[in-house]
PDB file of N, CA and C in Angstrom:
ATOM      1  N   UNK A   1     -28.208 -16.638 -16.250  1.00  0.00           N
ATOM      2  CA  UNK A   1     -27.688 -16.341 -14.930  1.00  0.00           C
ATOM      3  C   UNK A   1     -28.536 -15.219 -14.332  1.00  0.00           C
ATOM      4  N   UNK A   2     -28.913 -15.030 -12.938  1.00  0.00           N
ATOM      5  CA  UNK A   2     -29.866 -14.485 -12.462  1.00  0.00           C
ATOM      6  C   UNK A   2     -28.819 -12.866 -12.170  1.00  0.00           C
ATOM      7  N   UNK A   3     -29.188 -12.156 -11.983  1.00  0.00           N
ATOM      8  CA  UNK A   3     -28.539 -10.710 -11.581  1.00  0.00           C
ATOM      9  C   UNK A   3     -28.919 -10.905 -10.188  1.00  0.00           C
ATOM     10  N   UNK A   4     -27.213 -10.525 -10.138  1.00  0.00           N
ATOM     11  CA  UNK A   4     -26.782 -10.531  -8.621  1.00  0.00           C
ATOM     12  C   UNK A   4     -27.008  -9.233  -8.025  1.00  0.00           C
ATOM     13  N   UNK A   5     -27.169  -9.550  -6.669  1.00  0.00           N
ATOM     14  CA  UNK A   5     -27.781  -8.145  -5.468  1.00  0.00           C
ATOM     15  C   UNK A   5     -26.546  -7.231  -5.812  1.00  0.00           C
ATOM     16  N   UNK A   6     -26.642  -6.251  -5.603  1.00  0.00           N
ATOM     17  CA  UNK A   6     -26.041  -4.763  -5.217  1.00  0.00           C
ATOM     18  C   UNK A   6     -24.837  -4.901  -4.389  1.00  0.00           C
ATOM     19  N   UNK A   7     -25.205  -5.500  -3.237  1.00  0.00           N
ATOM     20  CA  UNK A   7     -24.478  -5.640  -2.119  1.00  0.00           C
ATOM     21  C   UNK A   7     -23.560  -6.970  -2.519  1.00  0.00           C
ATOM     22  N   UNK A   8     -23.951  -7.865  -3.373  1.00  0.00           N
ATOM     23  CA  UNK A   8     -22.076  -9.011  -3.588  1.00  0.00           C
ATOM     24  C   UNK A   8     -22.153  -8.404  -4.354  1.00  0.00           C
ATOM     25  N   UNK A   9     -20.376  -8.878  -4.053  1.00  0.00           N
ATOM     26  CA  UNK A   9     -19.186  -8.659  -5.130  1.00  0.00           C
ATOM     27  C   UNK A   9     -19.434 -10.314  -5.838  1.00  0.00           C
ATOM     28  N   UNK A  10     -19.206  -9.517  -6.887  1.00  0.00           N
ATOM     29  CA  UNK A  10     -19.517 -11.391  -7.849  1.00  0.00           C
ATOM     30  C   UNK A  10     -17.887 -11.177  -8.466  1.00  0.00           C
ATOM     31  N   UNK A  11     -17.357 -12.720  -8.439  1.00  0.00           N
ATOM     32  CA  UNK A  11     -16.570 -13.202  -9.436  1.00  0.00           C
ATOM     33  C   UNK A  11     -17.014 -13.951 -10.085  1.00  0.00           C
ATOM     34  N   UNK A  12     -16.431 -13.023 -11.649  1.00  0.00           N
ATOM     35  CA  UNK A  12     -17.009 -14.397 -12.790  1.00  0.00           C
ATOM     36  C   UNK A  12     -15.877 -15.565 -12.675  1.00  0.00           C
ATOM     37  N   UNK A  13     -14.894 -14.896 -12.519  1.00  0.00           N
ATOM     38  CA  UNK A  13     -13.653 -16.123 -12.713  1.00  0.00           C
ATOM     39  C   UNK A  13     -13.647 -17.537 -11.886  1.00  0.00           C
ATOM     40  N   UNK A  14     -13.759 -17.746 -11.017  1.00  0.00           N
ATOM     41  CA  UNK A  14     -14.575 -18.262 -10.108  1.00  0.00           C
ATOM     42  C   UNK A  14     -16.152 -19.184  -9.633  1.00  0.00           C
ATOM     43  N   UNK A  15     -16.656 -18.211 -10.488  1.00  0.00           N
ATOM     44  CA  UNK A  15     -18.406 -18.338 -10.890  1.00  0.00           C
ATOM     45  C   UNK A  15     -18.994 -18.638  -9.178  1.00  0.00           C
ATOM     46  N   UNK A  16     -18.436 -17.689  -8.121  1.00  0.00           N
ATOM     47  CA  UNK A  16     -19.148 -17.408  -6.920  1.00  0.00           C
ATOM     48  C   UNK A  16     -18.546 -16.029  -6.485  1.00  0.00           C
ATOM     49  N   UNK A  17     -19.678 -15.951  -5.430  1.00  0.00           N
ATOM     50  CA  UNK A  17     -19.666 -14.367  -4.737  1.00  0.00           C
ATOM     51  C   UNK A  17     -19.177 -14.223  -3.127  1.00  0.00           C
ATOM     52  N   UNK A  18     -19.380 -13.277  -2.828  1.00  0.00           N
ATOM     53  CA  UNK A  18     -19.154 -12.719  -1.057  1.00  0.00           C
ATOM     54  C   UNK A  18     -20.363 -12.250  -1.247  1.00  0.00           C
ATOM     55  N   UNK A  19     -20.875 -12.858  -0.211  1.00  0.00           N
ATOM     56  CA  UNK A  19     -22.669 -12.409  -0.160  1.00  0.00           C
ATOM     57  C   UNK A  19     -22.556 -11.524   1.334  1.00  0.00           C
ATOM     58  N   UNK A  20     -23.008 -10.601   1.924  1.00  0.00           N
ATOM     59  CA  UNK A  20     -23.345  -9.374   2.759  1.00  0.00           C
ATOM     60  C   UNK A  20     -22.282  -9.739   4.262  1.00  0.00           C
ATOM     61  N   UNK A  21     -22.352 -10.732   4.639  1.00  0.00           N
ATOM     62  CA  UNK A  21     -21.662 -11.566   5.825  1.00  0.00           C
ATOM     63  C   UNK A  21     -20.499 -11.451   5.826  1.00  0.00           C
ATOM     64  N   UNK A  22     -19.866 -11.708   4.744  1.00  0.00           N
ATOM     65  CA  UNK A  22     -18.127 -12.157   3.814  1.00  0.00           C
ATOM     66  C   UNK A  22     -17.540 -13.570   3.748  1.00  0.00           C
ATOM     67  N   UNK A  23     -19.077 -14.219   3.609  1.00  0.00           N
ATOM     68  CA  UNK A  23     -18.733 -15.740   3.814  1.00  0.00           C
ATOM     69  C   UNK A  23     -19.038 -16.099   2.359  1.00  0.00           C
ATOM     70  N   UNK A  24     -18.050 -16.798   1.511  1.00  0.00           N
ATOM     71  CA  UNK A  24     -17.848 -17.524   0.475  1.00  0.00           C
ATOM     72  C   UNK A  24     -19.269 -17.955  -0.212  1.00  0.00           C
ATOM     73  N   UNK A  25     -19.678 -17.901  -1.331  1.00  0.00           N
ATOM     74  CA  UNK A  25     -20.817 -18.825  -1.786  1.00  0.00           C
ATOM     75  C   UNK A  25     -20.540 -18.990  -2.989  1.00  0.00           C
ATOM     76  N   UNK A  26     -20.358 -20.094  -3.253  1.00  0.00           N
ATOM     77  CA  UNK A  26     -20.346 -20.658  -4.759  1.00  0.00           C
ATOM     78  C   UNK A  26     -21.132 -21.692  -5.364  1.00  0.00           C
ATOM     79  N   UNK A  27     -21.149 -22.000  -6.627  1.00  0.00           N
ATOM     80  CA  UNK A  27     -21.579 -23.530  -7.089  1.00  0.00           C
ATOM     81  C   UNK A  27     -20.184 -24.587  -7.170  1.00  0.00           C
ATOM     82  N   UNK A  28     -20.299 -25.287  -6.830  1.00  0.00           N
ATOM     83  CA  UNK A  28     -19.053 -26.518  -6.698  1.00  0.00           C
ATOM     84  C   UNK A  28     -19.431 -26.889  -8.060  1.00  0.00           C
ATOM     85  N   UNK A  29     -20.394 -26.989  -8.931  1.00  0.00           N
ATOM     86  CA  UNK A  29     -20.283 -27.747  -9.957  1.00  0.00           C
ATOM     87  C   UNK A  29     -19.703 -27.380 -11.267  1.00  0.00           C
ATOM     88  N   UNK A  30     -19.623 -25.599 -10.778  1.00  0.00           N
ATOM     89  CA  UNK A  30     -18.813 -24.897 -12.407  1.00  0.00           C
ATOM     90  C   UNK A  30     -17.598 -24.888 -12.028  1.00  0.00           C
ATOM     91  N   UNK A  31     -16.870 -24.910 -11.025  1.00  0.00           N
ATOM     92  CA  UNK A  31     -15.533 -24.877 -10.707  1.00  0.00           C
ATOM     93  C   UNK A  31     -14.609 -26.134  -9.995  1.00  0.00           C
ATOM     94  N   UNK A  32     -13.574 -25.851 -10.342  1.00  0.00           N
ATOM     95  CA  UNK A  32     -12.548 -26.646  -9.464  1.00  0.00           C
ATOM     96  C   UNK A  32     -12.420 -26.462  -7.873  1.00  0.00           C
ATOM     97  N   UNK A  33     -11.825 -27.164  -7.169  1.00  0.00           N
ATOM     98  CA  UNK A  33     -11.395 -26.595  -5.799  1.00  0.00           C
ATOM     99  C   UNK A  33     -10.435 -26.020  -5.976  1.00  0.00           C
ATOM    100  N   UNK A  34      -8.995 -26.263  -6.961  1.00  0.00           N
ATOM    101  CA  UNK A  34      -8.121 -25.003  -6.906  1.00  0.00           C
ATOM    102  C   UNK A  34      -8.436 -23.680  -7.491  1.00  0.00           C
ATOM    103  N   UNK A  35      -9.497 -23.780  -8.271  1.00  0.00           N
ATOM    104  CA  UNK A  35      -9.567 -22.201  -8.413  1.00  0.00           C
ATOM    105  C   UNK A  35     -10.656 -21.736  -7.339  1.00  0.00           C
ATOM    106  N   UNK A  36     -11.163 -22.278  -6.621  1.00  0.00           N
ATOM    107  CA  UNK A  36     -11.890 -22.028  -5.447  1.00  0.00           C
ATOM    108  C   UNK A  36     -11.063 -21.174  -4.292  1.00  0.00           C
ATOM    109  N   UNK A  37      -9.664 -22.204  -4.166  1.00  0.00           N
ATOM    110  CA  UNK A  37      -8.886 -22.465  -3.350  1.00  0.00           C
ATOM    111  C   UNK A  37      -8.347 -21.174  -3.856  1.00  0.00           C
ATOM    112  N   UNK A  38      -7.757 -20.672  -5.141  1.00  0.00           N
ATOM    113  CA  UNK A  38      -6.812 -19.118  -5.204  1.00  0.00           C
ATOM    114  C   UNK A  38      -7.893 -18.092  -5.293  1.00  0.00           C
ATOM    115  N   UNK A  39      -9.344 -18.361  -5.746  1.00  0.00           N
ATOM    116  CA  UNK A  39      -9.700 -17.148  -5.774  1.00  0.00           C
ATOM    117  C   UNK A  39      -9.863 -17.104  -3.883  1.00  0.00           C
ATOM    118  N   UNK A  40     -10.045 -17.858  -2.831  1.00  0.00           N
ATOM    119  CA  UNK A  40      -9.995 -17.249  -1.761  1.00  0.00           C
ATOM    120  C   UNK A  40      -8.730 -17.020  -1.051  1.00  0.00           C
ATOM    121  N   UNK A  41      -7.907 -16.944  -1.688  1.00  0.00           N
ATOM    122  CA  UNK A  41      -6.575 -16.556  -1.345  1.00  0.00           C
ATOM    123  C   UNK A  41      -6.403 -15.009  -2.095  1.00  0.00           C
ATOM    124  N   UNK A  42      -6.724 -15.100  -3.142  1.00  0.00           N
ATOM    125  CA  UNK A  42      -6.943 -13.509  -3.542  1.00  0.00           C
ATOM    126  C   UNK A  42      -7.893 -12.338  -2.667  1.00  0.00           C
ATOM    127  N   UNK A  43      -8.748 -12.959  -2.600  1.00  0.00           N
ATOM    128  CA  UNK A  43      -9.360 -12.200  -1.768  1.00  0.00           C
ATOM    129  C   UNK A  43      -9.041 -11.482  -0.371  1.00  0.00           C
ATOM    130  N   UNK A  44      -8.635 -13.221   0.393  1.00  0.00           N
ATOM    131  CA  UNK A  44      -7.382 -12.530   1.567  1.00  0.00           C
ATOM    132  C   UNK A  44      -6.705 -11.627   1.240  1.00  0.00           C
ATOM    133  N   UNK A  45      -5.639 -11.650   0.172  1.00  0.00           N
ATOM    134  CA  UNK A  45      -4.671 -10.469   0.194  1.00  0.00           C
ATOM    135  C   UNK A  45      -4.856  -9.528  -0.278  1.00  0.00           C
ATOM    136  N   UNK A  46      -5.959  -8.934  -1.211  1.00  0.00           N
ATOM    137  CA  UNK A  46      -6.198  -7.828  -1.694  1.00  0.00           C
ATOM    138  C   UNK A  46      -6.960  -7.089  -0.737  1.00  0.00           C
ATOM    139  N   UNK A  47      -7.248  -7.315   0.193  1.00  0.00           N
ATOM    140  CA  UNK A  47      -7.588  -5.824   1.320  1.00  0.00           C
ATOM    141  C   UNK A  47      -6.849  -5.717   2.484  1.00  0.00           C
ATOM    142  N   UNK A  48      -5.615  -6.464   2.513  1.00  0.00           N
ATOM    143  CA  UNK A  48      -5.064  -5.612   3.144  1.00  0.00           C
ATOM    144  C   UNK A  48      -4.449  -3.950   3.649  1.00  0.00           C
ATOM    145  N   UNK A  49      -4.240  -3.681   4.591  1.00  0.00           N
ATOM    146  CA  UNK A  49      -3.480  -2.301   5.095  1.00  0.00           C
ATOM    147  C   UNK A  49      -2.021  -2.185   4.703  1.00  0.00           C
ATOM    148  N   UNK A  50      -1.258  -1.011   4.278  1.00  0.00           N
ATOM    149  CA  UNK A  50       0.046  -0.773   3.934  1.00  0.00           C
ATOM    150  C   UNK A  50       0.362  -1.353   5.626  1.00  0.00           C
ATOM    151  N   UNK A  51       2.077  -2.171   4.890  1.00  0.00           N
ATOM    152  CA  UNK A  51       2.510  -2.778   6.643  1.00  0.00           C
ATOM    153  C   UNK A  51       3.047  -1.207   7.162  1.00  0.00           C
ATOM    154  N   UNK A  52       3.215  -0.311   6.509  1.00  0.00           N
ATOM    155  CA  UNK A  52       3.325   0.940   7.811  1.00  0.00           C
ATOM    156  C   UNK A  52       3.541   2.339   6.834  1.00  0.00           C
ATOM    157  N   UNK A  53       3.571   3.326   7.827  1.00  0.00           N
ATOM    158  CA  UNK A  53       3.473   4.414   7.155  1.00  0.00           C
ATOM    159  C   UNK A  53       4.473   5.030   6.032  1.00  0.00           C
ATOM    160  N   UNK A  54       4.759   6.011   5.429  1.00  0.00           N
ATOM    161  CA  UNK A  54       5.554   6.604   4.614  1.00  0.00           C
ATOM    162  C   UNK A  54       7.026   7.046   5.859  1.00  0.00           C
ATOM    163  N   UNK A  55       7.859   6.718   5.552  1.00  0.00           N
ATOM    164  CA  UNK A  55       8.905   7.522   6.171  1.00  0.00           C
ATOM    165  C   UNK A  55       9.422   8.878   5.372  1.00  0.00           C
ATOM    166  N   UNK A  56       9.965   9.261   5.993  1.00  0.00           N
ATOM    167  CA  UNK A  56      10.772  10.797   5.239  1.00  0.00           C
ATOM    168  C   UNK A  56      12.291  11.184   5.903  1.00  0.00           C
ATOM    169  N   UNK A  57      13.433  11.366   4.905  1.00  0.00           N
ATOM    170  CA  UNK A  57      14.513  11.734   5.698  1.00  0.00           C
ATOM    171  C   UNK A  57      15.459  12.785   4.492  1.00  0.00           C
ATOM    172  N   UNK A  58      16.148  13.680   5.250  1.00  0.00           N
ATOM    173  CA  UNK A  58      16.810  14.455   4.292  1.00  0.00           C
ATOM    174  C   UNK A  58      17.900  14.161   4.235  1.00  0.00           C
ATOM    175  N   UNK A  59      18.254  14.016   2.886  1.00  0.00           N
ATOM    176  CA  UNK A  59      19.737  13.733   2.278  1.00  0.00           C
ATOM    177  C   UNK A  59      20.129  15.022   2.084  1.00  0.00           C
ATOM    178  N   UNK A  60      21.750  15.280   2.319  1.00  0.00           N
ATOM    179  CA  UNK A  60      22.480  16.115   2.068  1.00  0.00           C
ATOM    180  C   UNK A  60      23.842  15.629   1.926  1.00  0.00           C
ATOM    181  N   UNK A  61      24.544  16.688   1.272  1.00  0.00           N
ATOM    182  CA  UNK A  61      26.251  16.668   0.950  1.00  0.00           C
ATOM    183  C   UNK A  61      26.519  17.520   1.311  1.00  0.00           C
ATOM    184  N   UNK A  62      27.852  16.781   2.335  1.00  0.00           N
ATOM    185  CA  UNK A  62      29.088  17.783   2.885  1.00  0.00           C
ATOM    186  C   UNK A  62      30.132  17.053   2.523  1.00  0.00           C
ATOM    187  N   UNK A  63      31.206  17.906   2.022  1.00  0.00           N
ATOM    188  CA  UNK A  63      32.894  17.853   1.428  1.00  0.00           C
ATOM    189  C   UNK A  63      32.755  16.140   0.783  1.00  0.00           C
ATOM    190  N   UNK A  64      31.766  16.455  -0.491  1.00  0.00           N
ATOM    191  CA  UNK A  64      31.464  15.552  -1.535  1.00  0.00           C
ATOM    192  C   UNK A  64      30.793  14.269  -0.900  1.00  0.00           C
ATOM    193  N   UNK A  65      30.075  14.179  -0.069  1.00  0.00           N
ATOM    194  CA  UNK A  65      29.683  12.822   1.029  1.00  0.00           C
ATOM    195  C   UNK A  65      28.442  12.556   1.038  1.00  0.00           C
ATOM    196  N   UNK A  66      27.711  11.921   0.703  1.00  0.00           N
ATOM    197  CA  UNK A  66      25.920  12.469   0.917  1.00  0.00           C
ATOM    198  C   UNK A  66      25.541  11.769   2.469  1.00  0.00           C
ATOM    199  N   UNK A  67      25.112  12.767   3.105  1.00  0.00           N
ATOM    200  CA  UNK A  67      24.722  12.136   4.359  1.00  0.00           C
ATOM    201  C   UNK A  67      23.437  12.249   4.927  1.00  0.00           C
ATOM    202  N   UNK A  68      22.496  11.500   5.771  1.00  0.00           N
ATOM    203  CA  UNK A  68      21.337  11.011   5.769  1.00  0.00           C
ATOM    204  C   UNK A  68      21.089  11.764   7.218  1.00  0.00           C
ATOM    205  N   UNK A  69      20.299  12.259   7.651  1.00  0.00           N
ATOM    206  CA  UNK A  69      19.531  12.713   8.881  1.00  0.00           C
ATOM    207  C   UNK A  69      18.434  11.606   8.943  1.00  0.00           C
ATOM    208  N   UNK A  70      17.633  11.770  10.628  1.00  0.00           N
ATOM    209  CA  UNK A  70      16.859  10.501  11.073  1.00  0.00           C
ATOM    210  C   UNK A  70      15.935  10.398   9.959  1.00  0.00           C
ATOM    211  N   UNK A  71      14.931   9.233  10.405  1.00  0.00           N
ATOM    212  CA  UNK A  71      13.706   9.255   9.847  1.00  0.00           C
ATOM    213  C   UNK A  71      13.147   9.901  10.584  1.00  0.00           C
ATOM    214  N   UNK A  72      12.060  11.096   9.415  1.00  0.00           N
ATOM    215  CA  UNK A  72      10.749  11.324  10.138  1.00  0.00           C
ATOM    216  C   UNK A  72       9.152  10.685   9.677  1.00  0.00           C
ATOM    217  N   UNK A  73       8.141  10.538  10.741  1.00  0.00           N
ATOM    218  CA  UNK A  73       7.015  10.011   9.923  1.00  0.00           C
ATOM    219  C   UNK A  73       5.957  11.338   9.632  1.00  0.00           C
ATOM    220  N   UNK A  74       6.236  12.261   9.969  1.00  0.00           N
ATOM    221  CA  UNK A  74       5.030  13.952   9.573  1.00  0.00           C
ATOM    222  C   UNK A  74       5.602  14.388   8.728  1.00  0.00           C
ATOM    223  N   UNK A  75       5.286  14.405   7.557  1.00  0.00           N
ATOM    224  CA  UNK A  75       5.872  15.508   6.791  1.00  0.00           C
ATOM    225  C   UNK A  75       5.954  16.938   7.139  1.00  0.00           C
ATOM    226  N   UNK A  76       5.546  17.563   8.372  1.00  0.00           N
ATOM    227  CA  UNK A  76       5.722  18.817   8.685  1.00  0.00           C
ATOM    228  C   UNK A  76       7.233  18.742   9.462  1.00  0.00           C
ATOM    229  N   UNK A  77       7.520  17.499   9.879  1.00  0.00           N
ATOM    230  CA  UNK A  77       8.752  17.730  10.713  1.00  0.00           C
ATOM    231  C   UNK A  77       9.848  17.450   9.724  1.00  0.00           C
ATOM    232  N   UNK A  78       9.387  16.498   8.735  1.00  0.00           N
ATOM    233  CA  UNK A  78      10.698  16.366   7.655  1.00  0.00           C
ATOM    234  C   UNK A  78      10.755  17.696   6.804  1.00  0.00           C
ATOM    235  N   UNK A  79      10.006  18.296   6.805  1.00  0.00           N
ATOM    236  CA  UNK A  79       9.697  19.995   5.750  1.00  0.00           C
ATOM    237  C   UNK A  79      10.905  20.762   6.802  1.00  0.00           C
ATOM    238  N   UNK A  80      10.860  20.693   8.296  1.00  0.00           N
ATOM    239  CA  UNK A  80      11.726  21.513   9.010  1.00  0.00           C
ATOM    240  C   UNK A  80      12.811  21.260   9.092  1.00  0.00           C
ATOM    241  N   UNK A  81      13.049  20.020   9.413  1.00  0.00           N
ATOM    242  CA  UNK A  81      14.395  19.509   8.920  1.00  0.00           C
ATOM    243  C   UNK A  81      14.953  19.858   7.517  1.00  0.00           C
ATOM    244  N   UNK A  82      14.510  19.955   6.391  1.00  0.00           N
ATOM    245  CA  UNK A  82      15.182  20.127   5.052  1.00  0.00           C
ATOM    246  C   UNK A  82      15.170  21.692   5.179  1.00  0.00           C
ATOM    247  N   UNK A  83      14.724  22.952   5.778  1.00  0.00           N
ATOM    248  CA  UNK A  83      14.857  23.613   5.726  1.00  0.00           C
ATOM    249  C   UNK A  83      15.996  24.281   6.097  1.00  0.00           C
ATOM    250  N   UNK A  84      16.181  23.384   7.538  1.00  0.00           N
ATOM    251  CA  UNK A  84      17.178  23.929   8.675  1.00  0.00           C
ATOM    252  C   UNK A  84      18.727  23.059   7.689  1.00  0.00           C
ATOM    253  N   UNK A  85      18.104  21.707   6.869  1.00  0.00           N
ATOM    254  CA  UNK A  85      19.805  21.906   6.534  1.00  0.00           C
ATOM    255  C   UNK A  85      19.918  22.646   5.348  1.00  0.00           C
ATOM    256  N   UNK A  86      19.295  23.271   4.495  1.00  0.00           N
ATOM    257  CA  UNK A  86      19.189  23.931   3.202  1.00  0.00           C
ATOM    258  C   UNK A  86      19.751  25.270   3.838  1.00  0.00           C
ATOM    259  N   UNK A  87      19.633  25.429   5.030  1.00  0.00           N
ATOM    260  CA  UNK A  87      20.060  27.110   5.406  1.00  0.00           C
ATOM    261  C   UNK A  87      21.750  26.846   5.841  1.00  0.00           C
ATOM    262  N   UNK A  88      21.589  25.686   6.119  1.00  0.00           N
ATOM    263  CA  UNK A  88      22.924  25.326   6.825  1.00  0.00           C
ATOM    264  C   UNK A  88      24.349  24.989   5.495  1.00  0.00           C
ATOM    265  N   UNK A  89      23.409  24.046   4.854  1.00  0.00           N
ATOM    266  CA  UNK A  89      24.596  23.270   3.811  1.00  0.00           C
ATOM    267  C   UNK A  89      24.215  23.959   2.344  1.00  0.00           C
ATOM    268  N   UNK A  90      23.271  24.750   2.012  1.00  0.00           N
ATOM    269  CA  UNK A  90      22.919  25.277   1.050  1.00  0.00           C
ATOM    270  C   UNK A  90      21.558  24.218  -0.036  1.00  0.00           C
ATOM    271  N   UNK A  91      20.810  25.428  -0.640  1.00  0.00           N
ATOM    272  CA  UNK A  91      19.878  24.631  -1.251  1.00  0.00           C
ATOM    273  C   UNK A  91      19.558  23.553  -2.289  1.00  0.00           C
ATOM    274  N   UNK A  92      21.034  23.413  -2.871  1.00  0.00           N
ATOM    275  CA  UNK A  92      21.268  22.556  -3.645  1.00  0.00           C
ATOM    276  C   UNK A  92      21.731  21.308  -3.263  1.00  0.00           C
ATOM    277  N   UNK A  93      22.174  21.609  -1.830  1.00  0.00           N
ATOM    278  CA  UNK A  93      22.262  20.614  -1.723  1.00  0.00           C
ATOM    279  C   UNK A  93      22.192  19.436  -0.656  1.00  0.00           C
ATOM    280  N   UNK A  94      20.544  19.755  -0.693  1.00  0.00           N
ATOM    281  CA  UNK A  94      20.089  18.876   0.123  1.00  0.00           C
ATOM    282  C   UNK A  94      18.786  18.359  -0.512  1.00  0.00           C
ATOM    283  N   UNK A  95      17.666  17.460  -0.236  1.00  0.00           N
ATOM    284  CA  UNK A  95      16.879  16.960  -0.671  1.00  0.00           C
ATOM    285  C   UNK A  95      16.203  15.849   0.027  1.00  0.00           C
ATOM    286  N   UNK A  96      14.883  16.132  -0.173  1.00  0.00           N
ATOM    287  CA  UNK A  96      13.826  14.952   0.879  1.00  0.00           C
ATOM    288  C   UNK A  96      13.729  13.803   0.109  1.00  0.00           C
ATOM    289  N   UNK A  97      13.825  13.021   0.929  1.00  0.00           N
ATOM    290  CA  UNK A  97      13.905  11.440   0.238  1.00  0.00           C
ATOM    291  C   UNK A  97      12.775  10.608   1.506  1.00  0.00           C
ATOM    292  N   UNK A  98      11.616  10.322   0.369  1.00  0.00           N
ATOM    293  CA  UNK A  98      10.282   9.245   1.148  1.00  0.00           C
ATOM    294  C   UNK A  98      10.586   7.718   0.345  1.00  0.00           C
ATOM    295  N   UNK A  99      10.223   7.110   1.783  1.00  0.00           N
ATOM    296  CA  UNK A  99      10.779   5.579   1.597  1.00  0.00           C
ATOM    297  C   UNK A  99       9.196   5.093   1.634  1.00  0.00           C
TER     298      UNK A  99
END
């Protein structure tokens, strides 16, 4: 087998590459079409983007209850929020919870 460029990504599993473009190249004669067919389905889904950011919200207890304040998405604004209820409901008992 010849050594592949720098620039593809080679699958052995498969026995083809993504050559510089991101267009498929294989030999049809070492493989099947279904493993053709999942390794380019793998490929699709492994670079995707998270579907969205981290949320953040503070849990606290009042008169035995645990209760939830909004979501925030900055952790500098969920840090102020847990502060302001830690001064309010005390430090035990409150706590940041990321979804």
């Amino acid at each position: 087998m010849a050594k592949q460029n720098v620039t593809r990504q080679y699958f052995e599993v498969c026995g083809g590459f993504v050559d510089e473009s991101g267009e498929w190249v294989t030999r049809r004669r070492e493989i099947t079409h279904l493993q053709h067919l999942r390794a380019r389905d793998r490929m699709r889904t492994a670079c995707q983007a998270p579907l969205s950011s981290n949320k953040l919200c503070v849990l606290y207890v009042v008169n035995r209850r645990e209760k939830q304040s909004p979501w925030f998405y900055t952790p500098e604004r969920a840090q102020q929020a847990l502060a302001l209820m830690q001064a309010k409901y005390g430090e035990r008992n409150c706590i940041l919870f990321r979804d």
